[in-house]
C-alpha atoms as a PDB file:
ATOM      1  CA  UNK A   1      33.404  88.711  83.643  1.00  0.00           C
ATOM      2  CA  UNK A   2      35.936  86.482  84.994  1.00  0.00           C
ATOM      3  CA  UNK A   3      39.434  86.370  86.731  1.00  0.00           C
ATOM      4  CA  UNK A   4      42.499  84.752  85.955  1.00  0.00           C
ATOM      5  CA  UNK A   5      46.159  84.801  86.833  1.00  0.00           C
ATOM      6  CA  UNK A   6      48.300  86.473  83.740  1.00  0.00           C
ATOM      7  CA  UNK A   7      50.866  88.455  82.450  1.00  0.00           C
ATOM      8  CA  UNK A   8      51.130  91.472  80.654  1.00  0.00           C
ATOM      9  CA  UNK A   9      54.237  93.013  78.737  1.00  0.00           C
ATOM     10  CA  UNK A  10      53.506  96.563  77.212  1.00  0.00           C
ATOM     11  CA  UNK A  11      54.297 100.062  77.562  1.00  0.00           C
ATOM     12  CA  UNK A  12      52.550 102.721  79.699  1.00  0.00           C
ATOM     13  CA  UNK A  13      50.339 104.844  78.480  1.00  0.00           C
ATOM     14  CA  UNK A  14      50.182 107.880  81.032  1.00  0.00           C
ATOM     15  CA  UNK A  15      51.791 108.678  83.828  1.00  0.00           C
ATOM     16  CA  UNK A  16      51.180 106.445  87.082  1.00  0.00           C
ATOM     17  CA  UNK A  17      48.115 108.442  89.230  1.00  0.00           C
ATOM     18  CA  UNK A  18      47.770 107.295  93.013  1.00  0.00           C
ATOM     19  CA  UNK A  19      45.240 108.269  95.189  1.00  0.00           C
ATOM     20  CA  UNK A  20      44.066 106.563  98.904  1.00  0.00           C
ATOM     21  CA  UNK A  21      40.954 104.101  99.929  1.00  0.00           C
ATOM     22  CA  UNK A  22      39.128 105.641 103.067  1.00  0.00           C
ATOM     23  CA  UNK A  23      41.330 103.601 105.095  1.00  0.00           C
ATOM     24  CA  UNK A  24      44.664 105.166 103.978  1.00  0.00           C
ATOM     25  CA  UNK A  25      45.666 102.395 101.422  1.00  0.00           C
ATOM     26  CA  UNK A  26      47.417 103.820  98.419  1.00  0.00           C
ATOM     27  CA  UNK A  27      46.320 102.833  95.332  1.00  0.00           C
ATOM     28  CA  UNK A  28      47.880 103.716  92.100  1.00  0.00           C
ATOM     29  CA  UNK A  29      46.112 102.884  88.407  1.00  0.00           C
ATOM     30  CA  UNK A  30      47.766 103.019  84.808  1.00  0.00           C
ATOM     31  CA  UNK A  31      46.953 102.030  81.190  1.00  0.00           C
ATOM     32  CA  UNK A  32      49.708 100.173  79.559  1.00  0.00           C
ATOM     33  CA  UNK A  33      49.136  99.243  75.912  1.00  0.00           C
ATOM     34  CA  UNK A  34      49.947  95.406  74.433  1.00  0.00           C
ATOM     35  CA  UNK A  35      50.993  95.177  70.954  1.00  0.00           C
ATOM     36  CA  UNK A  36      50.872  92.182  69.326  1.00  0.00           C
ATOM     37  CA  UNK A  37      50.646  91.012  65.178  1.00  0.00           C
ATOM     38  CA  UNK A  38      47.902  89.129  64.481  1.00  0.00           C
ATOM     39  CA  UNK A  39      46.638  87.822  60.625  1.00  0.00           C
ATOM     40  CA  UNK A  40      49.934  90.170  59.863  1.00  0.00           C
ATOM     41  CA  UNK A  41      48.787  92.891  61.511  1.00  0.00           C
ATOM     42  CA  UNK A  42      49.688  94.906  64.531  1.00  0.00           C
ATOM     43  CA  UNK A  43      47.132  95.355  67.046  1.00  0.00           C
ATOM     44  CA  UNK A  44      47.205  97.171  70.213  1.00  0.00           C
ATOM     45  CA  UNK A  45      45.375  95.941  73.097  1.00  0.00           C
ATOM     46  CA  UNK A  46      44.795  98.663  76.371  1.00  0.00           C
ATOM     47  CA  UNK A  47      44.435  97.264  80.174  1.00  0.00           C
ATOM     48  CA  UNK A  48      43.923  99.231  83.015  1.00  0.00           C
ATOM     49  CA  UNK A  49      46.671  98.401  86.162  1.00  0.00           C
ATOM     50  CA  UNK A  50      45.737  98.761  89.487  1.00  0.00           C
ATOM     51  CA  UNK A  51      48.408  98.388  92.028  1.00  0.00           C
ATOM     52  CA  UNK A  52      47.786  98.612  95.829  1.00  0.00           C
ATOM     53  CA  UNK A  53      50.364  99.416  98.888  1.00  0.00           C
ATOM     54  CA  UNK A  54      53.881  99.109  98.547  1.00  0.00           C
ATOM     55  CA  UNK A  55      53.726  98.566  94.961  1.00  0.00           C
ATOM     56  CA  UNK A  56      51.358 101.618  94.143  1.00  0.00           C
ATOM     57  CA  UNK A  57      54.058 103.449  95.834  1.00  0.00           C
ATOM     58  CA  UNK A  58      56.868 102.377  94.176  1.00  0.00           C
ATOM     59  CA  UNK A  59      55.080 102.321  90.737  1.00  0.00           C
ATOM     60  CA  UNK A  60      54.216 106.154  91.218  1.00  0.00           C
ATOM     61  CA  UNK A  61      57.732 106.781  92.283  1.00  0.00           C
ATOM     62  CA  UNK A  62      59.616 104.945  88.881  1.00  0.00           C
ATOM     63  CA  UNK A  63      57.602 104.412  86.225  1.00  0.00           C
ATOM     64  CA  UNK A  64      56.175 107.229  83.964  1.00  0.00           C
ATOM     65  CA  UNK A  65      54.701 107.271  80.894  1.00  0.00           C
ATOM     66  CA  UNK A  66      56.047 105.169  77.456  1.00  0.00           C
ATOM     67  CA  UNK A  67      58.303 102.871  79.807  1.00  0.00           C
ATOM     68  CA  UNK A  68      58.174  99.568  79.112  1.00  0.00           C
ATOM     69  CA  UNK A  69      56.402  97.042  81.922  1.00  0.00           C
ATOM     70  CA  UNK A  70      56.191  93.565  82.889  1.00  0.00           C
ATOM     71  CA  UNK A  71      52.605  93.025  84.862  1.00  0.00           C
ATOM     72  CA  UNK A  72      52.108  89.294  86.939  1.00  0.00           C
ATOM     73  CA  UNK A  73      48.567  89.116  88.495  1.00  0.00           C
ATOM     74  CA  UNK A  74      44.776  88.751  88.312  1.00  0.00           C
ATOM     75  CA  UNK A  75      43.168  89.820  85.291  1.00  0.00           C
ATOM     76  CA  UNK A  76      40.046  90.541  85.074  1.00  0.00           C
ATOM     77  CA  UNK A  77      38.456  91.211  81.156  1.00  0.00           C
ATOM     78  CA  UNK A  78      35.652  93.399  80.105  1.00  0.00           C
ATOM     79  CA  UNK A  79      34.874  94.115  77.077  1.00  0.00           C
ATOM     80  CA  UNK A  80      34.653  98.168  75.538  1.00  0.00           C
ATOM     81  CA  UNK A  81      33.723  98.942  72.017  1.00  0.00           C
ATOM     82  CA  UNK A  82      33.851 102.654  71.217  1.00  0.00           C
ATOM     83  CA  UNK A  83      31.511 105.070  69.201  1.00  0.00           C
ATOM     84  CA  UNK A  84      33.687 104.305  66.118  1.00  0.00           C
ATOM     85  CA  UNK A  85      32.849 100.725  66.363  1.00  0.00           C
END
């Protein structure tokens, strides 16, 4: 599991959800999906956003689900494979 700096063009997947850390911070999370064609196919990639302060407000506020983002930042990868393989 490593960081690195990135960016991410794709369109949400649900609606923005924000909650608040212990200390009052808001934090906001969404999936946006990344398609991409690859070997002449399309595959869709998901990645989970996670937006803090200012921008977790404003993100909340705007965006809601199928609109179409640009996302500068840290990325961190893990990878998930499903029960269908």
């Amino acid at each position: 599991r490593g960081f690195s700096r990135g960016v991410l063009v794709g369109n949400l997947g649900r609606d923005p959800e924000m909650r608040y850390s212990t200390n009052g911070t808001p934090i906001t999370t969404f999936p946006i999906a990344v398609n991409r064609r690859r070997q002449g196919q399309d595959e869709t990639s998901w990645f989970r956003v996670t937006l803090f302060r200012q921008q977790a407000e404003n993100a909340t506020e705007w965006l809601r689900k199928g609109n179409r983002v640009l996302v500068e930042g840290e990325i961190s990868v893990r990878l998930y494979t499903g029960q269908d393989g």
